[in-house]
Protein backbone atom coordinates (compact mmCIF):
# COMPACT_ATOMS: atom_id res chain seq x y z
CA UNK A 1 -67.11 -137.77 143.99
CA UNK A 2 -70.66 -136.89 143.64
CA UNK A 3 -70.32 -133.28 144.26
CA UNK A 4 -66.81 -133.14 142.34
CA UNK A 5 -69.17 -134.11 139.41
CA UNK A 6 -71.85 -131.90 140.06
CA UNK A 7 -69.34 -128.98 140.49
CA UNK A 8 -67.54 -130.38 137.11
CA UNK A 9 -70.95 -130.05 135.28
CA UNK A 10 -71.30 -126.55 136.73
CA UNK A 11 -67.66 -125.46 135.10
CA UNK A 12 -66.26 -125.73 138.39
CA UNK A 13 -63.00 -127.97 139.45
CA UNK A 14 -60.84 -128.28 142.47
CA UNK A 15 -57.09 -128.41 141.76
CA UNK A 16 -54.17 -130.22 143.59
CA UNK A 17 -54.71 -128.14 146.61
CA UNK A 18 -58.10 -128.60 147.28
CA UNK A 19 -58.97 -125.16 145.69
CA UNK A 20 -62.23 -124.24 143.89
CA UNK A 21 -61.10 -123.15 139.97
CA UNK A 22 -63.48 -122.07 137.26
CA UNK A 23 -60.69 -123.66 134.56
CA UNK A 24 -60.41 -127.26 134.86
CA UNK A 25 -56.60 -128.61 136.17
CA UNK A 26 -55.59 -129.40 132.88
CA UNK A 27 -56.38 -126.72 130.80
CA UNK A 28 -54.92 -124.22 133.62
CA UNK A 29 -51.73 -125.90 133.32
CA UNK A 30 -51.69 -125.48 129.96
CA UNK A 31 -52.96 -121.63 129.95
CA UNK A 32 -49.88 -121.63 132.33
CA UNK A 33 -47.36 -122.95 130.26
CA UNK A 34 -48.97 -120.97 127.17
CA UNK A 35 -48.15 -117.75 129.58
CA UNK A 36 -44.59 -118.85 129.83
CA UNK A 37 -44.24 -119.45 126.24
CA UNK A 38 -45.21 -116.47 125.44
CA UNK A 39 -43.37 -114.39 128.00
CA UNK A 40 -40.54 -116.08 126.58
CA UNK A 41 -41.31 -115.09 123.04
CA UNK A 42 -41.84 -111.23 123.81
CA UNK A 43 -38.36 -111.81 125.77
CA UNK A 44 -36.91 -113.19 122.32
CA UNK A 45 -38.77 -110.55 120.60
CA UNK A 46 -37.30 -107.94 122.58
CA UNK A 47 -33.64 -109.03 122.24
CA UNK A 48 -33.76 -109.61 118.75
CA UNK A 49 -35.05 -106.20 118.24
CA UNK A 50 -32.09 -105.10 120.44
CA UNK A 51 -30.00 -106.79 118.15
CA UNK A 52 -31.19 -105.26 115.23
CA UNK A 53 -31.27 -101.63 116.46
CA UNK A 54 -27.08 -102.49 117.26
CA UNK A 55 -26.62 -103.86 113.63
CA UNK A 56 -28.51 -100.91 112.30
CA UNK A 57 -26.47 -98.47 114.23
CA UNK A 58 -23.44 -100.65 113.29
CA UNK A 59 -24.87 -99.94 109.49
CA UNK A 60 -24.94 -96.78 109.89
CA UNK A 61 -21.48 -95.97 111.22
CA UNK A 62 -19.67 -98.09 108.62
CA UNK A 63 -21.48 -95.58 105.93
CA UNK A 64 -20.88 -92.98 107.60
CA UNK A 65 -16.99 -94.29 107.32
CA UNK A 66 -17.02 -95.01 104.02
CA UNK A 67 -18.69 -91.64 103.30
CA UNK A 68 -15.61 -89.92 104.44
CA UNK A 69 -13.36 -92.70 102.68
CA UNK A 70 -14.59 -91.37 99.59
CA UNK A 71 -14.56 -87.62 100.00
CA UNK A 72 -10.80 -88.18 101.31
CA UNK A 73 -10.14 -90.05 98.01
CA UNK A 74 -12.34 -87.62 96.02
CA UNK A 75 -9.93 -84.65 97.53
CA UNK A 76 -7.01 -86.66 96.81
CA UNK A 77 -7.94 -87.06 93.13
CA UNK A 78 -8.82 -83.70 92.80
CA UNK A 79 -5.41 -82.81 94.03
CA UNK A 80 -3.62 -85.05 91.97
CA UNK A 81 -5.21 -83.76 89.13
CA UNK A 82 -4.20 -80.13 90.08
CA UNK A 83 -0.59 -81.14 90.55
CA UNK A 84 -0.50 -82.77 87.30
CA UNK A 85 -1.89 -79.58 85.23
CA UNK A 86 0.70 -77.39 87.17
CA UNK A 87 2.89 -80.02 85.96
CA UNK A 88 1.94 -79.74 82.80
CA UNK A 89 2.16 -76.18 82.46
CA UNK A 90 4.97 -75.81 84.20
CA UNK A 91 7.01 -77.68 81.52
CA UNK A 92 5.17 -75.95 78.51
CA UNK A 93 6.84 -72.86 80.25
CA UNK A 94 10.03 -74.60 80.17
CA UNK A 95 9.95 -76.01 76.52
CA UNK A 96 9.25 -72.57 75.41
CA UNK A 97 12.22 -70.71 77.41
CA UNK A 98 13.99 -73.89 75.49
CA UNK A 99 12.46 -72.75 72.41
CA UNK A 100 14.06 -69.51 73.29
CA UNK A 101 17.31 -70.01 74.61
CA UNK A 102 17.95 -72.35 71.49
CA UNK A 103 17.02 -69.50 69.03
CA UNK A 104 19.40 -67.15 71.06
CA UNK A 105 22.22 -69.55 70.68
CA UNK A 106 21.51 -69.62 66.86
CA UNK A 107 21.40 -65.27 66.67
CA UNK A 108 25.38 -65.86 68.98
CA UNK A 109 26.15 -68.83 66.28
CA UNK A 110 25.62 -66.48 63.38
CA UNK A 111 27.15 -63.54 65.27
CA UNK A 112 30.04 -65.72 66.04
CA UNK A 113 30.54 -66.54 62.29
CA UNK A 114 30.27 -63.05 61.14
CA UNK A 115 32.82 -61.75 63.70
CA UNK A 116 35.41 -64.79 62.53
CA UNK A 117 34.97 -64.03 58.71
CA UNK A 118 35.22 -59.63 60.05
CA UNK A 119 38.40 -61.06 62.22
CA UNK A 120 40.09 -62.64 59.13
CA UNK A 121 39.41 -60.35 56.72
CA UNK A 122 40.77 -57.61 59.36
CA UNK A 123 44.22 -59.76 59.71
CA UNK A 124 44.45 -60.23 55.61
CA UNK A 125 43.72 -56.54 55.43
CA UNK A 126 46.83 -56.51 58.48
CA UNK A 127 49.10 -58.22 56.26
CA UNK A 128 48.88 -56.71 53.22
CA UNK A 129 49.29 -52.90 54.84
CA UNK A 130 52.27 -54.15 56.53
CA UNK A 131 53.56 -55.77 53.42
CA UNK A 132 52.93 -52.48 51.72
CA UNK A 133 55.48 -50.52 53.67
């Protein structure tokens, strides 16, 4: 006990084994379990960064997704709006052959007319040679 207490005053200690340690029995264990706890918290360290680089790659591809989402819907706007101006122009070309084909009926109406009044004007003319004779 003697020399356990000179050895103690020297920073010397034995441990449960009967071996000579420079850190006392108590504070090794705890420099032990202070090893573990770290260990462990470079471990959790590690995974959590493992984690993150998935979720950021995760990130990532969902943009990447929705990127394309909206140059699809961009190009379907675009065509939409292309369809609708041929649209549009396609019945300005129609209300003007309208336009037309009305104002031809009108020249046939009047042409109509004039060949009635020329048709019974001809037949009066008609009678009244025939009465003649």
């Amino acid at each position: 006990a003697m020399a356990q207490a000179a050895l103690g005053a020297a920073g010397l200690h034995f441990d449960e084994l009967n071996k000579l340690r420079v850190l006392e029995p108590e504070m090794a264990a705890q420099t032990a379990l202070l090893r573990e706890q770290c260990r462990a918290f470079v471990d959790k360290t590690a995974e959590f960064q493992n984690i993150l680089d998935s979720l950021i790659e995760l990130v990532d591809q969902l943009a990447k997704a929705v990127e394309s989402e909206k140059m699809k819907a961009i190009g379907a706007r675009n065509l939409l709006k292309s369809i609708a101006k041929q649209r549009e122009a396609q019945e300005q070309q129609l209300q003007a052959l309208i336009a037309e084909k009305k104002m031809q009926l009108e020249r046939y109406r009047i042409e109509y007319e004039t060949l009635c009044k020329i048709e019974v004007d001809q037949n009066e003319f008609i009678d009244q040679f025939i009465f003649q004779k």
